[in-house]
C-alpha atoms as a PDB file:
ATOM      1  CA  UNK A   1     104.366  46.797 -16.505  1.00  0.00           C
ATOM      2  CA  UNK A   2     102.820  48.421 -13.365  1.00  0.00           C
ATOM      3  CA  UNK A   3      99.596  48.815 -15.345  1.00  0.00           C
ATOM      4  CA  UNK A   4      99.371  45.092 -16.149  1.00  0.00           C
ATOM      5  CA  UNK A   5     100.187  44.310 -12.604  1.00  0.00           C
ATOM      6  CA  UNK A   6      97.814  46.224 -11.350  1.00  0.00           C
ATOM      7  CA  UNK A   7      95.181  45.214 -13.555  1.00  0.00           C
ATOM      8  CA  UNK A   8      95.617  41.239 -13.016  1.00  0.00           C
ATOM      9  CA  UNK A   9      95.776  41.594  -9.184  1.00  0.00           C
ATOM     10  CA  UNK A  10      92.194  41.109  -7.131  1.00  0.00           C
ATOM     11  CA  UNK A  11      90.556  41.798  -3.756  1.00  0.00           C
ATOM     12  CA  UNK A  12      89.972  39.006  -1.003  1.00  0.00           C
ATOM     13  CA  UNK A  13      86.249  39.923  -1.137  1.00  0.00           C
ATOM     14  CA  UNK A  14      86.734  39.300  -5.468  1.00  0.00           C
ATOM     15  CA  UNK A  15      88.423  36.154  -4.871  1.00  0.00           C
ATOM     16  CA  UNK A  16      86.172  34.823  -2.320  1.00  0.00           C
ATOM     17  CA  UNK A  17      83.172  35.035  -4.776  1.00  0.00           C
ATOM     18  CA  UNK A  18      82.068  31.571  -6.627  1.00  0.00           C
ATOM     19  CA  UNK A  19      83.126  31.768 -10.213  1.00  0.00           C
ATOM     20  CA  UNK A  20      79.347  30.473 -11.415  1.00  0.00           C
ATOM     21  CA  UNK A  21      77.926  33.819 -10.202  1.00  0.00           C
ATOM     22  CA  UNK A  22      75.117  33.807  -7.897  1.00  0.00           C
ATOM     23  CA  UNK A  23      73.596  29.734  -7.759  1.00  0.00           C
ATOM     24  CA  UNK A  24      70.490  30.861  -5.473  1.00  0.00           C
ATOM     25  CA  UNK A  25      69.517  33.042  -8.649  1.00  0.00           C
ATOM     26  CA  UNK A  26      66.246  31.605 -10.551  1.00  0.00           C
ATOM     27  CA  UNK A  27      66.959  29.583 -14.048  1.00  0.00           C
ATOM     28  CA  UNK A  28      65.060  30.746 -17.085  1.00  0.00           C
ATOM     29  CA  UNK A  29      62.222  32.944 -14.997  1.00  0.00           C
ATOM     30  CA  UNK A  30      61.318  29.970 -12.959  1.00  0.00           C
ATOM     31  CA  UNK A  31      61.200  32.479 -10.222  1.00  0.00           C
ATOM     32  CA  UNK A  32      58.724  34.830 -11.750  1.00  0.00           C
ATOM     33  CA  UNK A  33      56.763  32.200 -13.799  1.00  0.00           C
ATOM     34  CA  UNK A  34      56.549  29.628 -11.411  1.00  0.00           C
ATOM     35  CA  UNK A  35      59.238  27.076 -12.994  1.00  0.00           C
ATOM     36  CA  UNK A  36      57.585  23.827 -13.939  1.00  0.00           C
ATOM     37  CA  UNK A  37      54.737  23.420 -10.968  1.00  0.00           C
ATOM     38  CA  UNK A  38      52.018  22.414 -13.610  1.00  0.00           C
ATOM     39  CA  UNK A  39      48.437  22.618 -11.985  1.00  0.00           C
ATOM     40  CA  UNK A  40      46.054  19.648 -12.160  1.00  0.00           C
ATOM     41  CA  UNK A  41      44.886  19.012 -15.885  1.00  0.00           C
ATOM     42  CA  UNK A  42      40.824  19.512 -16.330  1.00  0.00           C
ATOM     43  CA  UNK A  43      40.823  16.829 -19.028  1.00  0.00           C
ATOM     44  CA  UNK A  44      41.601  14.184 -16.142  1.00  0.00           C
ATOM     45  CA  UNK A  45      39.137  12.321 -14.623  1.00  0.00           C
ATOM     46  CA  UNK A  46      37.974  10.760 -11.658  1.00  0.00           C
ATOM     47  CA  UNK A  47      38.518   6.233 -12.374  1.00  0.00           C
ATOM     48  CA  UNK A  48      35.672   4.681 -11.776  1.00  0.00           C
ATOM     49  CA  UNK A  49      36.366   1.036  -9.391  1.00  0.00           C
ATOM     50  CA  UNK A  50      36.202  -2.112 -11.610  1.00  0.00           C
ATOM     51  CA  UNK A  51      33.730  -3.930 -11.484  1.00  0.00           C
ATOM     52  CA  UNK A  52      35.286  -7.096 -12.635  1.00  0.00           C
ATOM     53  CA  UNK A  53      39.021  -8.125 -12.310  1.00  0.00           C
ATOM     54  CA  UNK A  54      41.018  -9.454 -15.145  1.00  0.00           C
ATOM     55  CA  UNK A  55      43.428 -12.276 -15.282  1.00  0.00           C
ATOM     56  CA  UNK A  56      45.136 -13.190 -17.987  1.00  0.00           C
ATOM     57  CA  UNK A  57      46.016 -16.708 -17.744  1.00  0.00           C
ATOM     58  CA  UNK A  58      48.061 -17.972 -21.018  1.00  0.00           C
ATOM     59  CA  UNK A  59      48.610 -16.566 -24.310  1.00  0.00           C
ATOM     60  CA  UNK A  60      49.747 -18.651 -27.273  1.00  0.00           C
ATOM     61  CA  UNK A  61      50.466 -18.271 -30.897  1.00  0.00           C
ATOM     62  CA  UNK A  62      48.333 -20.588 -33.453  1.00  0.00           C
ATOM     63  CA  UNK A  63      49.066 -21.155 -36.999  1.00  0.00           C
ATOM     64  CA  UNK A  64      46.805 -21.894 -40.215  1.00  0.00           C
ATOM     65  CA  UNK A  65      48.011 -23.077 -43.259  1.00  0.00           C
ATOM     66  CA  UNK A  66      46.120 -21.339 -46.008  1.00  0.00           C
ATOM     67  CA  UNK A  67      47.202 -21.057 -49.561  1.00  0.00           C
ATOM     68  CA  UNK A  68      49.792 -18.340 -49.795  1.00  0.00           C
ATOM     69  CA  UNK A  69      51.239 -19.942 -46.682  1.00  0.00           C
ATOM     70  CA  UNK A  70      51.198 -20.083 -42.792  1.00  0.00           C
ATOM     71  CA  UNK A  71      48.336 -17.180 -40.980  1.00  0.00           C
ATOM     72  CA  UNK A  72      49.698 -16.599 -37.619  1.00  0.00           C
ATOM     73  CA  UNK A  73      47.243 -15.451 -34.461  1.00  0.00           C
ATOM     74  CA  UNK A  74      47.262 -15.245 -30.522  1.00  0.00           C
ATOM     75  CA  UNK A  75      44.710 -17.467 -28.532  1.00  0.00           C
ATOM     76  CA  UNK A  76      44.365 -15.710 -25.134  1.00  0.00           C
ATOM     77  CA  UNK A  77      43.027 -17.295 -21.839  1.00  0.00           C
ATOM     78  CA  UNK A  78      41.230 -15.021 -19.735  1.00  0.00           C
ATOM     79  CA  UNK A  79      39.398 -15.031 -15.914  1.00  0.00           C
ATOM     80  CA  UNK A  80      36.954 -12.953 -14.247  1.00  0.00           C
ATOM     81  CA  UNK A  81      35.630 -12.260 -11.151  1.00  0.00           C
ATOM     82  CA  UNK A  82      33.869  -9.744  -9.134  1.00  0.00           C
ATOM     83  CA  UNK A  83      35.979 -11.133  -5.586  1.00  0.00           C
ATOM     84  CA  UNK A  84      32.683 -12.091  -4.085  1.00  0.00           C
ATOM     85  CA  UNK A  85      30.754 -14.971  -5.848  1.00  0.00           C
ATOM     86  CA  UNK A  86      31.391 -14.913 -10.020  1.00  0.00           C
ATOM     87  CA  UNK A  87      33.683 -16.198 -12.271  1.00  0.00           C
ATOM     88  CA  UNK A  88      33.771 -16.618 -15.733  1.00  0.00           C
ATOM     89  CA  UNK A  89      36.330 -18.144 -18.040  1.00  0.00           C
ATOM     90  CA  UNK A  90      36.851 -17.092 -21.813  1.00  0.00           C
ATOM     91  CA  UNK A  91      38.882 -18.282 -25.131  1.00  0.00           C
ATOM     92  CA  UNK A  92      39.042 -16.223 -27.847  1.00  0.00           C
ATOM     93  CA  UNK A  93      41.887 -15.569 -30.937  1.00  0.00           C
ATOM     94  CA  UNK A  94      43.437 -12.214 -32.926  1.00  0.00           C
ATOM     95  CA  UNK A  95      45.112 -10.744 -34.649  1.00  0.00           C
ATOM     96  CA  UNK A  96      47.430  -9.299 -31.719  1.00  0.00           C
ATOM     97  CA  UNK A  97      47.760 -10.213 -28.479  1.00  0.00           C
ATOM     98  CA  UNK A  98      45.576  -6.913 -27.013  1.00  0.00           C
ATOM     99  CA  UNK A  99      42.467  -8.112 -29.510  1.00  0.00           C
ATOM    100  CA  UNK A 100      42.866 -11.558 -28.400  1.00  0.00           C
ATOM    101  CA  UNK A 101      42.690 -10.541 -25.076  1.00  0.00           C
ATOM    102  CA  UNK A 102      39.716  -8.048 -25.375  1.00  0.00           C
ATOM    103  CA  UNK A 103      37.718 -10.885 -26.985  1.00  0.00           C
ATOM    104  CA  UNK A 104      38.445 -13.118 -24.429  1.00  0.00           C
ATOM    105  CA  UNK A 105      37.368 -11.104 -21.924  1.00  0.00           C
ATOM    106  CA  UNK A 106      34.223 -10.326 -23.560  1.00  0.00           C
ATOM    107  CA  UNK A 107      33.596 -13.987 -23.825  1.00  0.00           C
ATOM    108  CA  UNK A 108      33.944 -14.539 -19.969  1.00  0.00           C
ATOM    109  CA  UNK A 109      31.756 -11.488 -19.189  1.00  0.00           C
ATOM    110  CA  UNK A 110      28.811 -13.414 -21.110  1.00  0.00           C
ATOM    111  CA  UNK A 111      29.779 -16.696 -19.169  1.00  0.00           C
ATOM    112  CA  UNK A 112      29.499 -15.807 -15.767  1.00  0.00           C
ATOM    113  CA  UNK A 113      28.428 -18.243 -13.021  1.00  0.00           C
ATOM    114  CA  UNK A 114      27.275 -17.858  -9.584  1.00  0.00           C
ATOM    115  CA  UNK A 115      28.946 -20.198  -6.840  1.00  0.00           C
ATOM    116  CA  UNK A 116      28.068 -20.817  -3.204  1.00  0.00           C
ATOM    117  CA  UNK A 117      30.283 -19.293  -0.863  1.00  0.00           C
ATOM    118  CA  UNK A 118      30.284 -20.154   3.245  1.00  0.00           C
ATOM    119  CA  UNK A 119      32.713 -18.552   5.705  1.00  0.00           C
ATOM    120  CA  UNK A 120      34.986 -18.274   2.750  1.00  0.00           C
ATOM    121  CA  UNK A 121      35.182 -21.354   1.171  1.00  0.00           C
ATOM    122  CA  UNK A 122      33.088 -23.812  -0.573  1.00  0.00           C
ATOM    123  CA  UNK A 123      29.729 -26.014   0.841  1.00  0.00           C
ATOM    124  CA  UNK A 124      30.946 -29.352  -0.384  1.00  0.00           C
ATOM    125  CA  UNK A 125      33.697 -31.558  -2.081  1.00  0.00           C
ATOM    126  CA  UNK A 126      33.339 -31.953  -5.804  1.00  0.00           C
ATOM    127  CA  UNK A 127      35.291 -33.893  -8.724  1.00  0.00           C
ATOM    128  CA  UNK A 128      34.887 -33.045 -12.450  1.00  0.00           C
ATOM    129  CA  UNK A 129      36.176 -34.158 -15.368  1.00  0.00           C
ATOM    130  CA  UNK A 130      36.054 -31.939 -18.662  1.00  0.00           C
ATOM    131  CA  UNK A 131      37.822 -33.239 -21.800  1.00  0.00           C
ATOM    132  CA  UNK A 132      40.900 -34.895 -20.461  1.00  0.00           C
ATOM    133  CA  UNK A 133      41.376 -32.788 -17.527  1.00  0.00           C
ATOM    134  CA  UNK A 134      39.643 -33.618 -13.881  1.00  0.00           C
ATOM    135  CA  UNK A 135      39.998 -31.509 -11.239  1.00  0.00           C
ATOM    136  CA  UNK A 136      38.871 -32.116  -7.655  1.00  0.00           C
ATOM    137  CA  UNK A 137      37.870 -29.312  -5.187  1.00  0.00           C
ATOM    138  CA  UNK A 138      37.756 -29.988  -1.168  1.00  0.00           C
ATOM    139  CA  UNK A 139      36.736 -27.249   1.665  1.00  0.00           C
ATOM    140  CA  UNK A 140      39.173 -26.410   3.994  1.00  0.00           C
ATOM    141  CA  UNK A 141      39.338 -24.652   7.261  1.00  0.00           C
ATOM    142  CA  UNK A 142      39.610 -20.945   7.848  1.00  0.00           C
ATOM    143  CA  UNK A 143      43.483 -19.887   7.784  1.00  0.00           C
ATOM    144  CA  UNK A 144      44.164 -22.934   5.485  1.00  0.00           C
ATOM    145  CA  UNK A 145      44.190 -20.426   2.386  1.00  0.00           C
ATOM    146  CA  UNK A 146      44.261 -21.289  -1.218  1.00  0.00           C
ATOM    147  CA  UNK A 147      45.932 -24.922  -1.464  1.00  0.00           C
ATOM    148  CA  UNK A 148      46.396 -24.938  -5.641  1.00  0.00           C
ATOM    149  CA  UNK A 149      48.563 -24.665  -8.464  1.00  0.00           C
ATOM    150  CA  UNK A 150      48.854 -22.175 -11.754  1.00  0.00           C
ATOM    151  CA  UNK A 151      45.355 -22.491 -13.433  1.00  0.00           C
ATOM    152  CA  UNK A 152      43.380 -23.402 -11.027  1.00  0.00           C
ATOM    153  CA  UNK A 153      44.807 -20.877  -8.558  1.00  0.00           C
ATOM    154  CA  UNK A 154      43.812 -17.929 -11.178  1.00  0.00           C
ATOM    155  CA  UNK A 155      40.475 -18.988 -11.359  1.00  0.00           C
ATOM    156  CA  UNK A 156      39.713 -18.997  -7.835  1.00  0.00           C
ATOM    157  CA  UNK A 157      41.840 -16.055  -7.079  1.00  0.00           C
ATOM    158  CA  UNK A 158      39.057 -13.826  -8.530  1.00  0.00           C
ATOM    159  CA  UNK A 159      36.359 -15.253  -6.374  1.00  0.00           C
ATOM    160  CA  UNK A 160      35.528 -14.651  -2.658  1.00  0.00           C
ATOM    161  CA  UNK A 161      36.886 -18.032  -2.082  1.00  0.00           C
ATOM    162  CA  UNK A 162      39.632 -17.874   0.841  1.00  0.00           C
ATOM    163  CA  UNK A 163      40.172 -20.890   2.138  1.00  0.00           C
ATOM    164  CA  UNK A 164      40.212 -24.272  -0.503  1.00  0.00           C
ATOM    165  CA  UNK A 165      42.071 -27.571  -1.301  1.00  0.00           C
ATOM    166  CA  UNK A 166      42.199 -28.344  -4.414  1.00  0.00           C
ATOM    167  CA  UNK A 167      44.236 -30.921  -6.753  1.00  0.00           C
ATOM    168  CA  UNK A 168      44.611 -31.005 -10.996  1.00  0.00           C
ATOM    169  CA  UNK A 169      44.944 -34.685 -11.950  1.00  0.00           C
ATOM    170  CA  UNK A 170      45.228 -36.502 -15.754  1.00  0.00           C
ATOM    171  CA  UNK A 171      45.718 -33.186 -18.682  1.00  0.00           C
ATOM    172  CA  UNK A 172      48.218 -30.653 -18.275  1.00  0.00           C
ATOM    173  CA  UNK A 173      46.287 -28.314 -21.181  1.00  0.00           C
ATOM    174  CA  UNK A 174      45.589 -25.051 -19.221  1.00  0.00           C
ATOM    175  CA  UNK A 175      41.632 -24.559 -21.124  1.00  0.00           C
ATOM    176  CA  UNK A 176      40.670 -27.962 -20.075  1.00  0.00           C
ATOM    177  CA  UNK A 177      41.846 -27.452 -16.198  1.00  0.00           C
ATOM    178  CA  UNK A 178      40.073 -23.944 -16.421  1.00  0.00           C
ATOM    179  CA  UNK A 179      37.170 -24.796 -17.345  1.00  0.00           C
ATOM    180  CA  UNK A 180      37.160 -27.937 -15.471  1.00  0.00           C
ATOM    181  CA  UNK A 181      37.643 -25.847 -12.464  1.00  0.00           C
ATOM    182  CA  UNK A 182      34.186 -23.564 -13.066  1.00  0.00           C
ATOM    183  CA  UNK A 183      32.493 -26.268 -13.782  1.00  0.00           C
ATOM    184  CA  UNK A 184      33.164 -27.797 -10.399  1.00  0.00           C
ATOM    185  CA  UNK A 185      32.320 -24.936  -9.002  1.00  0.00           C
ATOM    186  CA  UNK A 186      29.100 -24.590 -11.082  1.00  0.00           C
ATOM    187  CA  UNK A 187      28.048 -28.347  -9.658  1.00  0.00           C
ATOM    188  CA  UNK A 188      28.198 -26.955  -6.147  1.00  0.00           C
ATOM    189  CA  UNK A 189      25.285 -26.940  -4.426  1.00  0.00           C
ATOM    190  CA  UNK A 190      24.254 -24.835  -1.272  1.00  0.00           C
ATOM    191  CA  UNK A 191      23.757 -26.308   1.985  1.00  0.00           C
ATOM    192  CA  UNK A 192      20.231 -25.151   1.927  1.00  0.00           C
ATOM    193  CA  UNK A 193      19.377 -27.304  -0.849  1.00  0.00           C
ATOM    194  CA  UNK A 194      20.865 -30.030   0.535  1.00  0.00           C
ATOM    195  CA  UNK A 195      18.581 -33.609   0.837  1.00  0.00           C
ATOM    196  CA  UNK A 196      19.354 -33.746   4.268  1.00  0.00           C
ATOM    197  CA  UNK A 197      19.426 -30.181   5.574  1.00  0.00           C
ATOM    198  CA  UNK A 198      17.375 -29.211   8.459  1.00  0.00           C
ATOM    199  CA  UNK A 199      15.061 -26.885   5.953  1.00  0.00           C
ATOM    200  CA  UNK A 200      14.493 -29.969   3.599  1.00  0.00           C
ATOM    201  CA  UNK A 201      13.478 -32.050   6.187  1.00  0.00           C
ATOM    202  CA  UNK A 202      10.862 -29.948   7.881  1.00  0.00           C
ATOM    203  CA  UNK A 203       9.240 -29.266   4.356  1.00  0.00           C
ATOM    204  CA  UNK A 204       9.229 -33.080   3.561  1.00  0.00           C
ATOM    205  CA  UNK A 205       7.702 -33.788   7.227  1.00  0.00           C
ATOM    206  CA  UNK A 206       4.800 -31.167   6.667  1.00  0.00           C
ATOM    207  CA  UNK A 207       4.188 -32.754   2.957  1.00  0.00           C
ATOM    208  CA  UNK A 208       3.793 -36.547   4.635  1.00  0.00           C
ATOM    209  CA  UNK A 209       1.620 -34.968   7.664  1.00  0.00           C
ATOM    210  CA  UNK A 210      -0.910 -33.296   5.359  1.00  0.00           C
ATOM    211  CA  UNK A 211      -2.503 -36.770   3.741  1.00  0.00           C
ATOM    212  CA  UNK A 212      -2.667 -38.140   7.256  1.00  0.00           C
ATOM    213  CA  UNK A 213      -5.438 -35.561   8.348  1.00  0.00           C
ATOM    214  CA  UNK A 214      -7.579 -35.687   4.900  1.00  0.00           C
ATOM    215  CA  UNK A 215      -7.464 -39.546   5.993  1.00  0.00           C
ATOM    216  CA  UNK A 216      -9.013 -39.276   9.222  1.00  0.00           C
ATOM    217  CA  UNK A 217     -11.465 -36.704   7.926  1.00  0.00           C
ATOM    218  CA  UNK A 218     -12.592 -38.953   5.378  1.00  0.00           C
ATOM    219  CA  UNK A 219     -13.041 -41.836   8.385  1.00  0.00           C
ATOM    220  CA  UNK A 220     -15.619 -40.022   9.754  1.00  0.00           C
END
């Protein structure tokens, strides 16, 4: 009995160690090996910036009745822009949504148009109507920002435009409103080229004064 005793009884300094052993002790070599502190991988790669931003506007699933039944694909509405002064809009279908998409934004890449931009918003007022869907664009003063709703806000979120007023009137189909939208801003037309600008008329005034002096020459 004194040997069990003896044996089952324990210092203060035994007692007063944690049960877990030593926690401060390294896990499975991390200590000698490092632990998991991975270096940079070579394979990555600085990104290059994009050139062109993407919005994806709507994405809808078409049907086509064919013999052995219905033929399901995804029509994708896509924007792009640069943020300065182009824009293009594209339609195009797949077979998944990520084809659909793709295509589309090929489309728009080949469909670019260049718009006239001054002190961030547009030259002139202008009033389209594609299909059944007209759109009407105004300019609008600096700190005004982007007055427009869903479509048409996509489309000229991608452009250098900062400042515009702009209202969607007769179709609610979100292809006709976008591409009623870049096609009022394909109508605009810079203030240089303007009938009445300042450039215009000193070109016209030189035109009309050149006959005058071949007149008096031939009076002599």
């Amino acid at each position: 009995m004194a040997d069990v005793q003896q044996a089952t009884t324990t210092t203060p300094a035994a007692a007063a160690a944690p049960q877990g052993g030593n926690r401060n002790a390294p896990r499975g070599g991390q200590g000698q090996r490092g632990g998991n502190n991975r270096g940079p991988r070579r394979d990555q790669a600085p990104q290059e910036p994009k050139q062109f931003e993407e919005v994806v506007i709507n994405i809808d699933r078409v049907s086509r009745v064919v013999k052995g039944g219905r033929r399901f694909r995804f029509k994708a509405l896509v924007v792009v822009g640069d943020r300065k002064s182009k824009v293009g809009v594209g339609v195009a279908k797949g077979q998944d949504v990520q084809t659909a998409v793709q295509k589309a934004t090929d489309v728009a890449k080949k469909n670019l148009i260049v718009i006239p931009i001054v002190n961030e918003t547009i030259p002139h007022d202008n009033e389209v109507k594609y299909s059944g869907a007209r759109v009407l664009l105004k300019p609008a003063a600096p700190g005004t920002g982007i007055i427009a709703g869903g479509v048409v806000r996509s489309v000229i979120g991608v452009t250098g435009i900062r400042n515009l007023l702009s209202k969607s009137l007769n179709s609610t189909n979100k292809v006709n409103i976008a591409y009623a939208t870049v096609e009022a801003l394909r109508g605009l037309v810079p203030k240089d080229e303007w009938l009445n600008s300042p450039k215009t008329a000193k070109k016209a005034t030189s035109k009309e004064a050149k006959p005058a002096v071949k007149a008096e020459g031939e009076d002599k």
